[in-house]
Protein backbone atom coordinates (compact mmCIF):
# COMPACT_ATOMS: atom_id res chain seq x y z
CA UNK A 1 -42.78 -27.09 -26.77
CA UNK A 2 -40.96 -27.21 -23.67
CA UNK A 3 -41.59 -28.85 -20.45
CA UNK A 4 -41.48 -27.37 -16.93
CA UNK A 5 -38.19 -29.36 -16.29
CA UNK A 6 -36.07 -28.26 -19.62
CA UNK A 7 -36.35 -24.36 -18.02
CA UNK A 8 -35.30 -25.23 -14.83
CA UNK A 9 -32.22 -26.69 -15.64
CA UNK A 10 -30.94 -24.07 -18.05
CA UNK A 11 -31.96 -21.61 -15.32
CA UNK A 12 -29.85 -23.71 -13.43
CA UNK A 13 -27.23 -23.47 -15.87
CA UNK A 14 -27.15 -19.90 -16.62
CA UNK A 15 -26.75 -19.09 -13.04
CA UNK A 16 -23.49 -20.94 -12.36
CA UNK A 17 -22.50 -19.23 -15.42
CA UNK A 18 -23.05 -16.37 -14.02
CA UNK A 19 -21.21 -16.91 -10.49
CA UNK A 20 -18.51 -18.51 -12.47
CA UNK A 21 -18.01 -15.70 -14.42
CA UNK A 22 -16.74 -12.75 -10.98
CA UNK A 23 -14.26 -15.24 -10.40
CA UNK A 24 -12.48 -15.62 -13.50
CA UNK A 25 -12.55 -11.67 -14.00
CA UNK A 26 -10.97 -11.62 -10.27
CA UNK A 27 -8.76 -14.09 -10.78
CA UNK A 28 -7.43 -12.31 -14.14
CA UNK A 29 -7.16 -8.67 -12.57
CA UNK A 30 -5.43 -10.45 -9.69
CA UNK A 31 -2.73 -11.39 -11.95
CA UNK A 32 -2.28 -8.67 -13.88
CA UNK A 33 -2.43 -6.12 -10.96
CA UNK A 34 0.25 -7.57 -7.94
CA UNK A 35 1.33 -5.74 -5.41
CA UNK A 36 4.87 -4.61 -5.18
CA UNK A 37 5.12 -5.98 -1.66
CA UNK A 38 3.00 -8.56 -0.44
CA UNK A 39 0.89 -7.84 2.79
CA UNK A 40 3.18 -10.03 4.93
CA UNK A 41 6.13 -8.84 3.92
CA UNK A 42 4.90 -5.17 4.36
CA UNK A 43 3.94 -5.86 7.83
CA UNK A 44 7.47 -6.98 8.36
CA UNK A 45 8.92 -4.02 6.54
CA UNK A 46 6.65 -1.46 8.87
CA UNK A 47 7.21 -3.13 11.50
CA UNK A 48 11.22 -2.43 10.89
CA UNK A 49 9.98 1.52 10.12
CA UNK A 50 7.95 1.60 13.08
CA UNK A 51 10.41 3.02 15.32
CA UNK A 52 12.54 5.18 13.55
CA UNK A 53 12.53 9.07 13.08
CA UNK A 54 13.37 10.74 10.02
CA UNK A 55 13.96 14.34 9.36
CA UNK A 56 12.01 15.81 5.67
CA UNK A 57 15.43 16.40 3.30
CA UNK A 58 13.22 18.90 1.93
CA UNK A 59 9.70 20.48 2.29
CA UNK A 60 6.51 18.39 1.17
CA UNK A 61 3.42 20.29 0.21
CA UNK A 62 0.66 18.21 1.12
CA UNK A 63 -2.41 20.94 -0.36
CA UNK A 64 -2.12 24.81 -0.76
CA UNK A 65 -2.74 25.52 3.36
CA UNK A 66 -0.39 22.77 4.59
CA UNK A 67 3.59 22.47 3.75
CA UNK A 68 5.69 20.56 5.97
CA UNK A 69 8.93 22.11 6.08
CA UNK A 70 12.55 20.55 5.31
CA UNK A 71 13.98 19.54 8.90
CA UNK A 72 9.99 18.63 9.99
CA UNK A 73 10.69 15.17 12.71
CA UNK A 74 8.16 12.58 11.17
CA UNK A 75 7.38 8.78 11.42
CA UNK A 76 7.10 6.78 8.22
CA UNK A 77 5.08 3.88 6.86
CA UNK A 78 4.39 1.93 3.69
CA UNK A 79 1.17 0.94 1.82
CA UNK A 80 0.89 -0.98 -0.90
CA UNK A 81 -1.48 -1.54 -3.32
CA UNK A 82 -2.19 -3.12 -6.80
CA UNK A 83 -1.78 -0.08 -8.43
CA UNK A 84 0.60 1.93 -6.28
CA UNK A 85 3.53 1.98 -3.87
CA UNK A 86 2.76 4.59 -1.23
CA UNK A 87 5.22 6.35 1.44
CA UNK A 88 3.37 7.97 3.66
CA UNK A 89 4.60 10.50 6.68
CA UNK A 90 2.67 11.53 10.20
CA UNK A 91 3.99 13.86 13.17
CA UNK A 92 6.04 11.74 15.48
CA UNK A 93 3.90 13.24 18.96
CA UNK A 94 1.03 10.62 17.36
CA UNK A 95 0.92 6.99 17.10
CA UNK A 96 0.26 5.78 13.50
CA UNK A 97 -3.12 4.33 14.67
CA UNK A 98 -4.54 7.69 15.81
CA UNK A 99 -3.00 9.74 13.13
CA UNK A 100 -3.81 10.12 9.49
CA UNK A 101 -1.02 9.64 7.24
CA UNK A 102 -0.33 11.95 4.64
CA UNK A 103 1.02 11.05 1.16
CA UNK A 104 4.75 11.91 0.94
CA UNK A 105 5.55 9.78 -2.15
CA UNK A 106 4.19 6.78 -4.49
CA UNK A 107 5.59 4.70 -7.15
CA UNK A 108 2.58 3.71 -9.86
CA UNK A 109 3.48 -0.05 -9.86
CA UNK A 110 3.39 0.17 -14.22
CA UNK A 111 6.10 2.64 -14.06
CA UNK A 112 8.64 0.35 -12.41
CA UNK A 113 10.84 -2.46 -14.31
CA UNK A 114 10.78 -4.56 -10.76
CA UNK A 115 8.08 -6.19 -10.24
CA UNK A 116 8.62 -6.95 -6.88
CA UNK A 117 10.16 -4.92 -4.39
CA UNK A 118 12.02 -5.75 -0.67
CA UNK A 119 13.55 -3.18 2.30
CA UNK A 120 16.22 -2.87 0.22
CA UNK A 121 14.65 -1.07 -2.82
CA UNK A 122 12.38 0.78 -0.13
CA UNK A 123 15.25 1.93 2.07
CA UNK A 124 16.75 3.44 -1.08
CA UNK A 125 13.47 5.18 -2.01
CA UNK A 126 13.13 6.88 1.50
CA UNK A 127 17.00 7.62 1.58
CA UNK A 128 16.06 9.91 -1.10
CA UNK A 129 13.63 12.10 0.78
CA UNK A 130 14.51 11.25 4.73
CA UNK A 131 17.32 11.38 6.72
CA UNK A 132 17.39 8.99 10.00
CA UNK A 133 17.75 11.10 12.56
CA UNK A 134 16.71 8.66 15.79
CA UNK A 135 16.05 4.64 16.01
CA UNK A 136 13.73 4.40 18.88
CA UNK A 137 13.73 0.40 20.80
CA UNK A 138 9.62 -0.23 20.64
CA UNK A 139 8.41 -0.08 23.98
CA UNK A 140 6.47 -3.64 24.78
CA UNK A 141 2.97 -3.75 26.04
């Protein structure tokens, strides 16, 4: 028969089990799933993107109502994520804050050898689909 006190403790038991048990799935899917550019570095590589124009090397069709054309003027900026590398594009009469970016290109991180990529490997990537057209000093606050 048990006593009050034998429950309590494998209650007691089960439930660290139980919070134990998120954190090692985390900490596995973590591992397995790394960005391609850490979040500090990406705010560094923005940062570098933040005041340049490019010019669209060709037209991107973002859904069936709305193509931008080759020649379109257009601010870029990076995201990334465990899953993917994404290059995203928005009109250069908005700031990025108040403007929605729109997908121009992504890299599914499985798909790529590297592991790990720098502003090198992304400058290559947008050389492919943007020309520089204007580098713009950041105005200060």
């Amino acid at each position: 028969m048990r006593h009050h006190g034998d429950f309590s403790s494998e209650f007691a038991l089960n439930c660290s089990i139980i919070r134990v048990i998120p954190l090692v799935l985390l900490l596995a899917f973590s591992h397995c799933s790394q960005r391609l550019i850490k979040k500090e570095r990406l705010r560094e590589i923005n940062e570098y993107y933040d005041g340049k124009t490019y010019a669209l090397q060709e037209e991107i069709k973002f859904s069936q109502t709305e193509v931008w054309k080759k020649g379109t003027l257009v601010k870029i900026y990076i995201e990334s994520t465990p899953s993917l590398l994404k290059l995203k594009v928005y009109p250069i009469a908005e700031s990025r804050e108040s403007s929605v970016g729109k997908l121009a290109a992504y890299i599914i991180n499985d798909d790529v050898k590297k592991k790990q990529y720098d502003l090198e490997d992304v400058e290559e990537w947008v050389g492919k689909k943007f020309t520089l057209v204007e580098t713009n000093v950041k105005k200060k606050k």
